[in-house]
PDB file of N, CA and C in Angstrom:
ATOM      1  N   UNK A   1     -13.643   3.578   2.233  1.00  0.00           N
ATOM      2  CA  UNK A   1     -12.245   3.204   2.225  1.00  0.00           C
ATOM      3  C   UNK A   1     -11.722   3.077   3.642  1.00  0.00           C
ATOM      4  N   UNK A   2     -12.215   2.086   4.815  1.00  0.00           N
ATOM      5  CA  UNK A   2     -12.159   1.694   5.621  1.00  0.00           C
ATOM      6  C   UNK A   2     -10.975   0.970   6.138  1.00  0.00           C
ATOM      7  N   UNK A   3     -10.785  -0.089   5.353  1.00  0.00           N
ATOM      8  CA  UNK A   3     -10.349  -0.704   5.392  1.00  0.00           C
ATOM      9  C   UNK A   3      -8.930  -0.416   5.596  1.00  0.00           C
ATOM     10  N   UNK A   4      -7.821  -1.175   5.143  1.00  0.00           N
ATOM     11  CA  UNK A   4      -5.940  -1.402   5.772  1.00  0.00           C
ATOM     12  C   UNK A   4      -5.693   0.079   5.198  1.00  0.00           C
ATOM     13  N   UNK A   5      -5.448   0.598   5.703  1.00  0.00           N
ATOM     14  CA  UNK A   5      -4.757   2.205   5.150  1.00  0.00           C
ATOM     15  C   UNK A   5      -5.519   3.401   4.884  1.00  0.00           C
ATOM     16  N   UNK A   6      -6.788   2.561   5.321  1.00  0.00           N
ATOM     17  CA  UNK A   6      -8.425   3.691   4.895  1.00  0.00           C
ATOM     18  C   UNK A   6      -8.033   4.700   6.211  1.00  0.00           C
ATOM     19  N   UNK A   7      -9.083   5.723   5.767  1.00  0.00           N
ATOM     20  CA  UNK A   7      -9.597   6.675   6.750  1.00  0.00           C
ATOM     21  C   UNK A   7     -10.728   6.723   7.437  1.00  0.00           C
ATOM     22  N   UNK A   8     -11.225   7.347   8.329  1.00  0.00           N
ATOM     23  CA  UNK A   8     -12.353   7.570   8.524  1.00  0.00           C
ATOM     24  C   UNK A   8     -12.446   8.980   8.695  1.00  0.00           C
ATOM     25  N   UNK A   9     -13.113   9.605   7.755  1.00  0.00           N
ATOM     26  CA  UNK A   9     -13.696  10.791   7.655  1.00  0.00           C
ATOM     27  C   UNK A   9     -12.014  11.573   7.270  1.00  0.00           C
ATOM     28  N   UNK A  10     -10.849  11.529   7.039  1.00  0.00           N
ATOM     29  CA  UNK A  10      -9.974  12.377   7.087  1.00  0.00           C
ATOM     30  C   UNK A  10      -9.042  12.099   5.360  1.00  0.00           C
ATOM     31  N   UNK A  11      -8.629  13.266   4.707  1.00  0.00           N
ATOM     32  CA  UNK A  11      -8.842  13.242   3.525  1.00  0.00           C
ATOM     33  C   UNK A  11      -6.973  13.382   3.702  1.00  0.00           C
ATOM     34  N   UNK A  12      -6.589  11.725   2.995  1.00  0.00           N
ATOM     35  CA  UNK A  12      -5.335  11.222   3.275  1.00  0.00           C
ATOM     36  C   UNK A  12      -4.342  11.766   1.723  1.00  0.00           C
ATOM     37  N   UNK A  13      -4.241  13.191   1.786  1.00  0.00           N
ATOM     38  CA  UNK A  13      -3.752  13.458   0.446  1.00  0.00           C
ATOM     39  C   UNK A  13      -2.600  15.117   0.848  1.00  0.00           C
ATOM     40  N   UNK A  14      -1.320  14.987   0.877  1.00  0.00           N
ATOM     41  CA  UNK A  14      -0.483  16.026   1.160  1.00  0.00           C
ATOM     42  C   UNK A  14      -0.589  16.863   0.405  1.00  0.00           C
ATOM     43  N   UNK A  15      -1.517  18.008   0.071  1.00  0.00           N
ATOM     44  CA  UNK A  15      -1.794  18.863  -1.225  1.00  0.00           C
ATOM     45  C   UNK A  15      -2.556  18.104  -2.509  1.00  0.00           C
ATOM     46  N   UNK A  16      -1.720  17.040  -3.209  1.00  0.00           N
ATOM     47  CA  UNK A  16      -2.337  16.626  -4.754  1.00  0.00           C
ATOM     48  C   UNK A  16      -1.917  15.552  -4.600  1.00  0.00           C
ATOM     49  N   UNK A  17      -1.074  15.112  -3.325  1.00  0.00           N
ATOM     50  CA  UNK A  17      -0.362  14.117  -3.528  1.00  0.00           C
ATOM     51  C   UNK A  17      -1.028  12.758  -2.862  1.00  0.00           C
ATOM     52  N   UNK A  18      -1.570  11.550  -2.701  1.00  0.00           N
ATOM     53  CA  UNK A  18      -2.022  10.723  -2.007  1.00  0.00           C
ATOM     54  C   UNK A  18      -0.846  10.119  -0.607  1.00  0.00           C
ATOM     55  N   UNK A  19      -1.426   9.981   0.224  1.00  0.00           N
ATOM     56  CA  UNK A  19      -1.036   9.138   1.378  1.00  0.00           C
ATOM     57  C   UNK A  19      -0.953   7.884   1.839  1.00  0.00           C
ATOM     58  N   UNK A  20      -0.435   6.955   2.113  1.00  0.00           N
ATOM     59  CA  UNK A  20      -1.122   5.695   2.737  1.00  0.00           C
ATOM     60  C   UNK A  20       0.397   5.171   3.883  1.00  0.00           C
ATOM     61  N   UNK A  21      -0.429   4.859   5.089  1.00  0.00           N
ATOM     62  CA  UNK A  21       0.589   4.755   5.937  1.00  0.00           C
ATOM     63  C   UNK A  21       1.405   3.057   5.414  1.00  0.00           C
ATOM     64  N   UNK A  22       2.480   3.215   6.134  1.00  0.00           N
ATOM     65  CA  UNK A  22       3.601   2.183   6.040  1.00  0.00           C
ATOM     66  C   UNK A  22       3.381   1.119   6.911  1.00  0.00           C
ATOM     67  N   UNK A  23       4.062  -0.136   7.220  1.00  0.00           N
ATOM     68  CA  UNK A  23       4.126  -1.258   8.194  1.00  0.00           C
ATOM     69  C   UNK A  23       2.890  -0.916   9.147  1.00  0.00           C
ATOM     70  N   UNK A  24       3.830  -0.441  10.017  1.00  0.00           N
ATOM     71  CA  UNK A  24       2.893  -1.318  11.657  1.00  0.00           C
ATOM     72  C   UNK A  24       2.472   0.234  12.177  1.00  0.00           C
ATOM     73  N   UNK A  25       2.396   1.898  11.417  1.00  0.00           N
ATOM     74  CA  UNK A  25       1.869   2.735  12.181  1.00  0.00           C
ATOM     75  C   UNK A  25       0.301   2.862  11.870  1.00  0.00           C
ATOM     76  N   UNK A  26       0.271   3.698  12.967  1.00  0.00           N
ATOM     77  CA  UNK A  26      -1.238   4.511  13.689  1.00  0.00           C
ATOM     78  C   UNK A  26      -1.446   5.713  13.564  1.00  0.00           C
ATOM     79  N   UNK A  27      -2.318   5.939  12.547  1.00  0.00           N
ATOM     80  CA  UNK A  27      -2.532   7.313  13.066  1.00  0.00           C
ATOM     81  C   UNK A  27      -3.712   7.804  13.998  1.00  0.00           C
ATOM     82  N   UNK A  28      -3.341   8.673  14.678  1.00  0.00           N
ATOM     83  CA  UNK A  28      -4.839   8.790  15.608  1.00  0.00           C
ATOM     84  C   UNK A  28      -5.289  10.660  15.687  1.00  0.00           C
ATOM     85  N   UNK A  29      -6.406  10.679  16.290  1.00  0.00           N
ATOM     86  CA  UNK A  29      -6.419  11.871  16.515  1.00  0.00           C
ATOM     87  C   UNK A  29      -6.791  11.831  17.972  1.00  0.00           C
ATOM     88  N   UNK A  30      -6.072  13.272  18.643  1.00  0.00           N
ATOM     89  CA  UNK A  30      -6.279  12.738  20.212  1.00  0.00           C
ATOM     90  C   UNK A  30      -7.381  13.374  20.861  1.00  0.00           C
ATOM     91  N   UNK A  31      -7.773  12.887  21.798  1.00  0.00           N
ATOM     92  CA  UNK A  31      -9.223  13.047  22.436  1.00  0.00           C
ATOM     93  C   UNK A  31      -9.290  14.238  23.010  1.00  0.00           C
ATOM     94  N   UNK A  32      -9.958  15.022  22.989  1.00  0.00           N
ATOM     95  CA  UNK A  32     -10.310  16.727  23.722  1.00  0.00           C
ATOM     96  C   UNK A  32     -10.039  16.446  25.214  1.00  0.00           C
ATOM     97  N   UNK A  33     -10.856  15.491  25.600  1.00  0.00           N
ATOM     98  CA  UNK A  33     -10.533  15.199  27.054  1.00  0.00           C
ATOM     99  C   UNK A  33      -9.268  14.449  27.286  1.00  0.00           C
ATOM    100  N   UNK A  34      -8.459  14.658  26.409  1.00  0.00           N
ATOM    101  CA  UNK A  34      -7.111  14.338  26.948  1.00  0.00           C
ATOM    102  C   UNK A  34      -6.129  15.367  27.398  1.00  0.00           C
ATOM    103  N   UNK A  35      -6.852  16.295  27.151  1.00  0.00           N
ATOM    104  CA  UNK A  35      -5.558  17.899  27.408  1.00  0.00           C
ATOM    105  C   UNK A  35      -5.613  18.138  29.118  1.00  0.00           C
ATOM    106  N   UNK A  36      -6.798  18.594  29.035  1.00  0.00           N
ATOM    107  CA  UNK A  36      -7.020  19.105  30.687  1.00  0.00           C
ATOM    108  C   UNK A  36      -7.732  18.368  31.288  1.00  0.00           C
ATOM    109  N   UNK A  37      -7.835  18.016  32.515  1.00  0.00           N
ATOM    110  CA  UNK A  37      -8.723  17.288  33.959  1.00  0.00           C
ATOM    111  C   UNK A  37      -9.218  17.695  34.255  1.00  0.00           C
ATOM    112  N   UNK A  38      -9.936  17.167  35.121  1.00  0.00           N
ATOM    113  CA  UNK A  38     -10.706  17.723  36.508  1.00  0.00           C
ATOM    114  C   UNK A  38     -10.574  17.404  38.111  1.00  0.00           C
ATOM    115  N   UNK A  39     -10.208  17.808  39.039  1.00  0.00           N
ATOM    116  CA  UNK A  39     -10.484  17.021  40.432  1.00  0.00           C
ATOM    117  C   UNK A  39     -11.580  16.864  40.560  1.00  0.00           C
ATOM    118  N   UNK A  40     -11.590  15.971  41.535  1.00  0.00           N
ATOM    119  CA  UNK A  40     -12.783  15.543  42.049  1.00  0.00           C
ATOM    120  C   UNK A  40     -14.366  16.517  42.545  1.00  0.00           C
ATOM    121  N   UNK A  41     -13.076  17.673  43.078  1.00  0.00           N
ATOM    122  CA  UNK A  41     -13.899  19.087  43.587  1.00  0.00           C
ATOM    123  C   UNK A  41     -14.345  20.344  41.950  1.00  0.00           C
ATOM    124  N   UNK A  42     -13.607  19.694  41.259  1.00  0.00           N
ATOM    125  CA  UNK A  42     -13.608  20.325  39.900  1.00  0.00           C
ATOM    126  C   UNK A  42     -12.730  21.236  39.356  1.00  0.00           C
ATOM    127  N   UNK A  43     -11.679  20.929  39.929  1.00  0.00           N
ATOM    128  CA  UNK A  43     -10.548  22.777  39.643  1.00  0.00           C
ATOM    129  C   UNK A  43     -10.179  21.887  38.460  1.00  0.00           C
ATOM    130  N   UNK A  44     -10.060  22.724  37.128  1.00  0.00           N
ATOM    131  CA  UNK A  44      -9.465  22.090  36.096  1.00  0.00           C
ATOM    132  C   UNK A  44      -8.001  21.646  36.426  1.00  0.00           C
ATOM    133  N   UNK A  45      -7.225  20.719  36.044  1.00  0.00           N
ATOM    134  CA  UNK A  45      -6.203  20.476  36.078  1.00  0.00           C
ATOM    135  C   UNK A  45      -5.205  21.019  34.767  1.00  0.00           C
ATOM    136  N   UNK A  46      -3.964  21.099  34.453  1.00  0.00           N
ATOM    137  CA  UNK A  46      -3.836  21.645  32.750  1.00  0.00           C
ATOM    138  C   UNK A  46      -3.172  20.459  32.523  1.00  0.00           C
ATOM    139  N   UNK A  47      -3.040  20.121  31.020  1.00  0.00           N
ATOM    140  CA  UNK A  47      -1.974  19.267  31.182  1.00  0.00           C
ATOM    141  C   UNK A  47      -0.887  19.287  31.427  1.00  0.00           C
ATOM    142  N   UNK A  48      -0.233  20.193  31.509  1.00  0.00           N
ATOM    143  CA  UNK A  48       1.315  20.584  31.644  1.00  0.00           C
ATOM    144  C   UNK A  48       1.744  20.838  33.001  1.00  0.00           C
ATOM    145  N   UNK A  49       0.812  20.218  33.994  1.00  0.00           N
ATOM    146  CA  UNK A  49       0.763  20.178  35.361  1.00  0.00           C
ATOM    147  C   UNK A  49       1.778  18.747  35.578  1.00  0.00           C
ATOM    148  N   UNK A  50       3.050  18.704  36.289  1.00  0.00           N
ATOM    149  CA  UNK A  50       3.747  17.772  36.503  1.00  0.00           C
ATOM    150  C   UNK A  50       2.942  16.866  38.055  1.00  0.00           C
ATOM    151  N   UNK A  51       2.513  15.954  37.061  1.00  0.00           N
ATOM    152  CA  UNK A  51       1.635  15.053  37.877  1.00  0.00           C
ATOM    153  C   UNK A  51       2.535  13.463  37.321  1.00  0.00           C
ATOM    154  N   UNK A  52       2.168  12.304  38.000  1.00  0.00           N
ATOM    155  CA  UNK A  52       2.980  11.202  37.424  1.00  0.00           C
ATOM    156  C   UNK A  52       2.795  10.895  36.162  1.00  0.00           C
ATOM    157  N   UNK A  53       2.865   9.689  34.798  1.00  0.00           N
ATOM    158  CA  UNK A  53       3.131   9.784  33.914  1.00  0.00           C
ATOM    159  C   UNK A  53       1.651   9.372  33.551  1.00  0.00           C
ATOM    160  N   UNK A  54       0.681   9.996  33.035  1.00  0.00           N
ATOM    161  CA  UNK A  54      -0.510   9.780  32.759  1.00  0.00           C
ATOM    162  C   UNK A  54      -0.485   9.572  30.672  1.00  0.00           C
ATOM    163  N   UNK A  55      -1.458   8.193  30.848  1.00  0.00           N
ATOM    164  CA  UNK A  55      -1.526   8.106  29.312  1.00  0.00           C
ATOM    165  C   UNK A  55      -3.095   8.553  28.876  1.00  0.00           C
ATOM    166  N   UNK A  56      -2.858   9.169  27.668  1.00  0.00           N
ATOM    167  CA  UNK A  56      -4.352   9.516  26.627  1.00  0.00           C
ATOM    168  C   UNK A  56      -5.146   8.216  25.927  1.00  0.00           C
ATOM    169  N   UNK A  57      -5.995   8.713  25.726  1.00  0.00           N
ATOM    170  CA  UNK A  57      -6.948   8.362  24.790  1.00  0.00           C
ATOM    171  C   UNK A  57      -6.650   8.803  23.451  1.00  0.00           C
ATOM    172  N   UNK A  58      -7.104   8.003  22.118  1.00  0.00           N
ATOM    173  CA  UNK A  58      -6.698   8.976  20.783  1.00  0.00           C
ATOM    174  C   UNK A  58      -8.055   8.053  20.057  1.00  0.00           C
ATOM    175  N   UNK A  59      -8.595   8.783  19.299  1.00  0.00           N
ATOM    176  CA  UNK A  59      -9.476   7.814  17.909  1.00  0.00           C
ATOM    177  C   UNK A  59      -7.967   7.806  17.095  1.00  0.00           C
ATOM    178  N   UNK A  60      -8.221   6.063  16.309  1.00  0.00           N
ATOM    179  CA  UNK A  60      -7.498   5.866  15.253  1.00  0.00           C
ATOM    180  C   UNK A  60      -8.295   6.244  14.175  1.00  0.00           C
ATOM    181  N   UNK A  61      -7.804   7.151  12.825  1.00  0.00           N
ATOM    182  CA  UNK A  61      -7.987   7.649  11.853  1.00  0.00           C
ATOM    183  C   UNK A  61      -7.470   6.841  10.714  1.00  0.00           C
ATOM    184  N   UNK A  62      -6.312   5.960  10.774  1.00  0.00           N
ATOM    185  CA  UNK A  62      -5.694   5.582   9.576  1.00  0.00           C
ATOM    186  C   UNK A  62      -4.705   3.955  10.413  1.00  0.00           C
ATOM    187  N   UNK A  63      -4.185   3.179   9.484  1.00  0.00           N
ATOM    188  CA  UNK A  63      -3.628   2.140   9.862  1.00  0.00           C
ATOM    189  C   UNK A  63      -3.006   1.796   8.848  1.00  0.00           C
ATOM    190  N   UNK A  64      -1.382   1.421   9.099  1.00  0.00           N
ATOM    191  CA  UNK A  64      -0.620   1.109   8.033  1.00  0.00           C
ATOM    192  C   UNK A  64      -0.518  -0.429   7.596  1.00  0.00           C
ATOM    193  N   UNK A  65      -0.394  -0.824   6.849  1.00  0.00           N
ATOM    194  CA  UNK A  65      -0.473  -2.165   6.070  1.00  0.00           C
ATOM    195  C   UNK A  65       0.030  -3.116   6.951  1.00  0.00           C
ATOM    196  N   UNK A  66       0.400  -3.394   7.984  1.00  0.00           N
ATOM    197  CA  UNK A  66       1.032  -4.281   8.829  1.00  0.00           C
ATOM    198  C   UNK A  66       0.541  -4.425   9.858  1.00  0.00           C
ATOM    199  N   UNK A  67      -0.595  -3.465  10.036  1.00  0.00           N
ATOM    200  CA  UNK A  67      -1.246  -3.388  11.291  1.00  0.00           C
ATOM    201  C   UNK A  67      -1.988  -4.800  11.739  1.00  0.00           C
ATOM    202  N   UNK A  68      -2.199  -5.373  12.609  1.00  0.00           N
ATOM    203  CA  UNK A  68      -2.953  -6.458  12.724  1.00  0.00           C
ATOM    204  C   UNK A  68      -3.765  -6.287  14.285  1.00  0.00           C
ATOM    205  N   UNK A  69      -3.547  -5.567  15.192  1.00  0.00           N
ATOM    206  CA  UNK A  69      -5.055  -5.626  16.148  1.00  0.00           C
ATOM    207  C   UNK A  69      -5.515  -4.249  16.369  1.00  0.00           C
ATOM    208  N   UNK A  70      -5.159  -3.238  15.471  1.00  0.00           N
ATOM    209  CA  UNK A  70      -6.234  -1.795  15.839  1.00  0.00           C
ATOM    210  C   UNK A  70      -7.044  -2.051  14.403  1.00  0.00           C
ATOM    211  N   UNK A  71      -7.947  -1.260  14.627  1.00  0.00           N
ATOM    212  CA  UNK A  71      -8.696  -1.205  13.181  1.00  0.00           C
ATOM    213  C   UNK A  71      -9.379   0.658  13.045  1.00  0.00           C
ATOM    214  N   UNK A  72      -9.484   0.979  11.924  1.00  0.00           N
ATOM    215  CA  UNK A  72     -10.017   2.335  12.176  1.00  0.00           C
ATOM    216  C   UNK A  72     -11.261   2.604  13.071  1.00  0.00           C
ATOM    217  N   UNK A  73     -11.049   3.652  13.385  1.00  0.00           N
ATOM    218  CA  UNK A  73     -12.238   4.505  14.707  1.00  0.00           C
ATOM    219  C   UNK A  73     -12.293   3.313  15.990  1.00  0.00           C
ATOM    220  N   UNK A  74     -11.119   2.727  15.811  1.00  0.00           N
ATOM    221  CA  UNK A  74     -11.399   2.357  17.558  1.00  0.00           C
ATOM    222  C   UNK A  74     -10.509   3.691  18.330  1.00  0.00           C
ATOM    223  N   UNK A  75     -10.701   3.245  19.444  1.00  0.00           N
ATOM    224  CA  UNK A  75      -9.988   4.361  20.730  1.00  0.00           C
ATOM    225  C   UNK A  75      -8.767   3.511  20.904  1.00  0.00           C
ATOM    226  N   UNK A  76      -7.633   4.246  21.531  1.00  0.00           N
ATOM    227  CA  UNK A  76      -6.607   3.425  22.130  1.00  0.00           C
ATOM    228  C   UNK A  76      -6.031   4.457  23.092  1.00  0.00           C
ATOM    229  N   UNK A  77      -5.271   3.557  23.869  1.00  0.00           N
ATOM    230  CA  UNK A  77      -4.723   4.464  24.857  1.00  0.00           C
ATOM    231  C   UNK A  77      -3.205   4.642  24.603  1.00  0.00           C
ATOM    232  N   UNK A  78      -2.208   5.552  24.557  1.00  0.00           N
ATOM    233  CA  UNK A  78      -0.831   5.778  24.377  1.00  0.00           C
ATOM    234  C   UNK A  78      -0.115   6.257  25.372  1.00  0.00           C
ATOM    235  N   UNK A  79       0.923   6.422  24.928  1.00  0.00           N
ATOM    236  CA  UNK A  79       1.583   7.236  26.345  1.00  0.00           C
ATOM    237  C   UNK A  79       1.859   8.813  25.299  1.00  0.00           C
ATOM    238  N   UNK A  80       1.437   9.800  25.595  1.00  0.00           N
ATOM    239  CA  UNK A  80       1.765  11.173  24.873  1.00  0.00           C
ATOM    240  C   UNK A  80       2.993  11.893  24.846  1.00  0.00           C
ATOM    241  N   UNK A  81       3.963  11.219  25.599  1.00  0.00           N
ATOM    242  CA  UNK A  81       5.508  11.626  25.863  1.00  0.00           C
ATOM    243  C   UNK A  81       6.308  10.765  24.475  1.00  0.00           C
ATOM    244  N   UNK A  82       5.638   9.853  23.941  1.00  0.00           N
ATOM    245  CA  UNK A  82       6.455   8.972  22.743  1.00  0.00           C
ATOM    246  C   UNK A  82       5.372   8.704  21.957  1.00  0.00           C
ATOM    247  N   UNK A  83       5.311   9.993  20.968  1.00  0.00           N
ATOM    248  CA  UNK A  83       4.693  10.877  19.968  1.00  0.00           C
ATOM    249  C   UNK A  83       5.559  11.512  18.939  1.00  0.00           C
ATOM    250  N   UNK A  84       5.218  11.131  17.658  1.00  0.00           N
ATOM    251  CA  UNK A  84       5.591  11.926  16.476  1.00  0.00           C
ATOM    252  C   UNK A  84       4.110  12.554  16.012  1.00  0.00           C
ATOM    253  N   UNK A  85       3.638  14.329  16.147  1.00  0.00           N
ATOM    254  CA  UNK A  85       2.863  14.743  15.949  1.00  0.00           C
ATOM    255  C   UNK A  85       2.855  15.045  14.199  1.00  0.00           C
ATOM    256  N   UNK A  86       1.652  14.971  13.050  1.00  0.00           N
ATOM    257  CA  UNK A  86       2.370  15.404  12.009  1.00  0.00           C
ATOM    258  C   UNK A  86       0.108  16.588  11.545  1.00  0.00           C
ATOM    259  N   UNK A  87       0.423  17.393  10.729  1.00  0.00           N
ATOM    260  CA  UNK A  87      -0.263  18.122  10.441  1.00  0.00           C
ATOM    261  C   UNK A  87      -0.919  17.922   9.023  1.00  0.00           C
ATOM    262  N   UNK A  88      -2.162  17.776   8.606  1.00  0.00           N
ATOM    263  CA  UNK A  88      -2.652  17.248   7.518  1.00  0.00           C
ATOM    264  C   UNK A  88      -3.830  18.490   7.375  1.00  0.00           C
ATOM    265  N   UNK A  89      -3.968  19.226   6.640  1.00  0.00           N
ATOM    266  CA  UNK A  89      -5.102  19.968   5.673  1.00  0.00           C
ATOM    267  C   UNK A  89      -5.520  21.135   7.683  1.00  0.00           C
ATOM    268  N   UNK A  90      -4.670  21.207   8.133  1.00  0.00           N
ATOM    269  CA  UNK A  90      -5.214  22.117   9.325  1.00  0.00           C
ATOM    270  C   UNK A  90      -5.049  21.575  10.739  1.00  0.00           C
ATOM    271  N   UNK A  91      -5.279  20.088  10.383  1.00  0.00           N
ATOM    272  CA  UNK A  91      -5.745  19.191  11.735  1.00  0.00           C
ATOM    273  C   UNK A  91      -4.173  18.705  11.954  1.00  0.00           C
ATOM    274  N   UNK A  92      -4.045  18.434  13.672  1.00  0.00           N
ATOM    275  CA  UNK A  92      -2.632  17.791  14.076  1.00  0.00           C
ATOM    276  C   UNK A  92      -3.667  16.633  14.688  1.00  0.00           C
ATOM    277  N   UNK A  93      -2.304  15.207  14.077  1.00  0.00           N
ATOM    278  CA  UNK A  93      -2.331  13.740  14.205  1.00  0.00           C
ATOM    279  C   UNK A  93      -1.452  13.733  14.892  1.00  0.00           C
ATOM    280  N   UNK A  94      -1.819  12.790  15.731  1.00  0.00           N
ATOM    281  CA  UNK A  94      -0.487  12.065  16.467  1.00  0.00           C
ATOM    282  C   UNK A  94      -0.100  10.317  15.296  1.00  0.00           C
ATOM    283  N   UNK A  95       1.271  10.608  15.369  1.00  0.00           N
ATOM    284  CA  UNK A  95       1.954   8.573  14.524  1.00  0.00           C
ATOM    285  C   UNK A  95       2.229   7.997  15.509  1.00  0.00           C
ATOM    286  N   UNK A  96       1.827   6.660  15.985  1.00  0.00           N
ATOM    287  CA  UNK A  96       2.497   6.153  16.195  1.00  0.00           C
ATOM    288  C   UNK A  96       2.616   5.028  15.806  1.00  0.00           C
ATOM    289  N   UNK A  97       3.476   3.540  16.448  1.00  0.00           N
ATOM    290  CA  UNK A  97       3.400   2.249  15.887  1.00  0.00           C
ATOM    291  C   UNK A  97       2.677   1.676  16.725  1.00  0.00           C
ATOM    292  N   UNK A  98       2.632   0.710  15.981  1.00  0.00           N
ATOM    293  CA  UNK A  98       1.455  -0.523  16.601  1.00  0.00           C
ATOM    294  C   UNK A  98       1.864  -0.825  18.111  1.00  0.00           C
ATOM    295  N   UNK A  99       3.465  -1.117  18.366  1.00  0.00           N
ATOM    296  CA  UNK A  99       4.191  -1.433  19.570  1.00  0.00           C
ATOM    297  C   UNK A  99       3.495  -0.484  20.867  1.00  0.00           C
ATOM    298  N   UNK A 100       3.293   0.851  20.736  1.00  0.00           N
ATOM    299  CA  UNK A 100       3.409   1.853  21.172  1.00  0.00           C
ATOM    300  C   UNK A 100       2.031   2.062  21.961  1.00  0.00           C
ATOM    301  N   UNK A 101       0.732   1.110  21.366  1.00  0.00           N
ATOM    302  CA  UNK A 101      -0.173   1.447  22.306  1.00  0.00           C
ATOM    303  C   UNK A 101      -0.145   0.898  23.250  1.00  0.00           C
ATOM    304  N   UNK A 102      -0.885   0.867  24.267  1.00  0.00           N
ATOM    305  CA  UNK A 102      -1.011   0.029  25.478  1.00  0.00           C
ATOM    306  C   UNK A 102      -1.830  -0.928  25.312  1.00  0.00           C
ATOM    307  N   UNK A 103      -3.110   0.174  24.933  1.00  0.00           N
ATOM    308  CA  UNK A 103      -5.087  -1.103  25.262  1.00  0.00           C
ATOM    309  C   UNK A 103      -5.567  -0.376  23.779  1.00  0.00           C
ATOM    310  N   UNK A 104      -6.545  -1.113  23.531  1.00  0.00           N
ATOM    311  CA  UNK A 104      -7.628  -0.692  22.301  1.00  0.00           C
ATOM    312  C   UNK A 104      -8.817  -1.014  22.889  1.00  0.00           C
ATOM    313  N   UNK A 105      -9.997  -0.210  22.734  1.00  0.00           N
ATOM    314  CA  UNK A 105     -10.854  -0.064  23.269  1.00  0.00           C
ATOM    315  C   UNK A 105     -12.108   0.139  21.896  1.00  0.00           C
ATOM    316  N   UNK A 106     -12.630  -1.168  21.925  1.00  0.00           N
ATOM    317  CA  UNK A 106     -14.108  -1.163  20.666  1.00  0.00           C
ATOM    318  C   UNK A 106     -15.374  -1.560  21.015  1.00  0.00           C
ATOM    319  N   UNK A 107     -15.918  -1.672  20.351  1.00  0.00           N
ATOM    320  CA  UNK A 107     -17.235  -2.839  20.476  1.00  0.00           C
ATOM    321  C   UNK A 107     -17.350  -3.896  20.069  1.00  0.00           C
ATOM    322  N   UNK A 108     -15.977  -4.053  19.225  1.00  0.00           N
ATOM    323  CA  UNK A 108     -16.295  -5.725  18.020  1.00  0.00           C
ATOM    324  C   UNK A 108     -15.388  -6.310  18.950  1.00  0.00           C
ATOM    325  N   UNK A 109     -14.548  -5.790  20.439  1.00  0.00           N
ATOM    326  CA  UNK A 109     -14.044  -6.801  21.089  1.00  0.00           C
ATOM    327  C   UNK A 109     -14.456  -7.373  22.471  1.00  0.00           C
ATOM    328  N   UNK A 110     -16.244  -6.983  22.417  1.00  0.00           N
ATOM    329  CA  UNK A 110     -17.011  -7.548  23.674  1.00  0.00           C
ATOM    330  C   UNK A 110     -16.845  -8.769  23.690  1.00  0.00           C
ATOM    331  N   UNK A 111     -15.859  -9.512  24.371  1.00  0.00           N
ATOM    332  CA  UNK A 111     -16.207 -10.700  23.888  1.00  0.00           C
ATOM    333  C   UNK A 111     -16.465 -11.296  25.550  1.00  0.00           C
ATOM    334  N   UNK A 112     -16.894 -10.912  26.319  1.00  0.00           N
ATOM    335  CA  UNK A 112     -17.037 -10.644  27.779  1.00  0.00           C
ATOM    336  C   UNK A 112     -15.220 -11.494  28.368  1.00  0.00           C
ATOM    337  N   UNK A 113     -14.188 -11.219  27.914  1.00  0.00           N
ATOM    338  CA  UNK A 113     -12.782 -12.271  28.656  1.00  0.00           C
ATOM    339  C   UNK A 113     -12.089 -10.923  28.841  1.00  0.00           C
ATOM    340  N   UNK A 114     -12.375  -9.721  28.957  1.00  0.00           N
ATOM    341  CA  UNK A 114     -11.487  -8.544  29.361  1.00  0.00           C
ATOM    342  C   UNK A 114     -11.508  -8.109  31.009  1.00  0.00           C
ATOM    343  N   UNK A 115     -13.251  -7.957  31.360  1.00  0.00           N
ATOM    344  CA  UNK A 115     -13.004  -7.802  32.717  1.00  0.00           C
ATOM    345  C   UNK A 115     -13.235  -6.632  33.031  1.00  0.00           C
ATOM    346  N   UNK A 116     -12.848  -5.788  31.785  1.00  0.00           N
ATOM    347  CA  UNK A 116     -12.730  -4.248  32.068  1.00  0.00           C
ATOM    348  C   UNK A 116     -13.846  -3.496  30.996  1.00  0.00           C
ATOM    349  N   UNK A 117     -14.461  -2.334  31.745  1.00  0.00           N
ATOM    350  CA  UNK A 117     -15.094  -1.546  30.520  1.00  0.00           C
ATOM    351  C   UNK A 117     -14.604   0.003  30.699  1.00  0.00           C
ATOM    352  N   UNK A 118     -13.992   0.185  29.741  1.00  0.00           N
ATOM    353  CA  UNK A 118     -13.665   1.698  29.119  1.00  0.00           C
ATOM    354  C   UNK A 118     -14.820   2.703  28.647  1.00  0.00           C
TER     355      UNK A 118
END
């Protein structure tokens, strides 16, 4: 169940009740290596270190019916300051909308016209 509103691997049901996202949101889960850094020399950084406005990484988990260029289990990048966090069976998701990412980052979009590799 992949596909427009599918999951990957995450069990889309509030207690008994089923889930399926709306229009144009995202759900993602955010990347471990998005909390804390490293310098160069290696001192961890935390995140809550006021540094300029740095954006995350997240896997997408879910996609609402309106979605048209993320697809599940790609990566994307967000900004983590314009976040609605929500909690499902233990695990915290970040929502957001489609508007809201920056880049998406896959393999089905090698199409060598980006320039860039993530």
């Amino acid at each position: 169940m992949a596909g427009v509103g599918g999951m990957a691997g995450v069990d889309m049901r509030a207690g008994s009740l089923p889930i399926r996202l709306l229009h144009d949101r995202v759900l993602v889960a955010p990347r471990e290596d998005s909390a804390d850094r490293r310098s160069k020399a290696g001192i961890v950084i935390p995140a809550t270190a006021q540094m300029g406005k740095r954006l995350s990484w997240a896997d997408v988990v879910a996609v609402g019916t309106a979605v048209r260029t993320i697809q599940v289990s790609d990566r994307v990048l967000y900004d983590p300051e314009e976040r609605a966090e929500v909690e499902l069976h233990g695990t915290t998701y970040v929502l957001l909308r489609e508007r809201d990412v920056h880049a998406v980052a896959a393999e089905r979009l090698d199409d060598g016209l980006t320039g860039l590799y993530l």
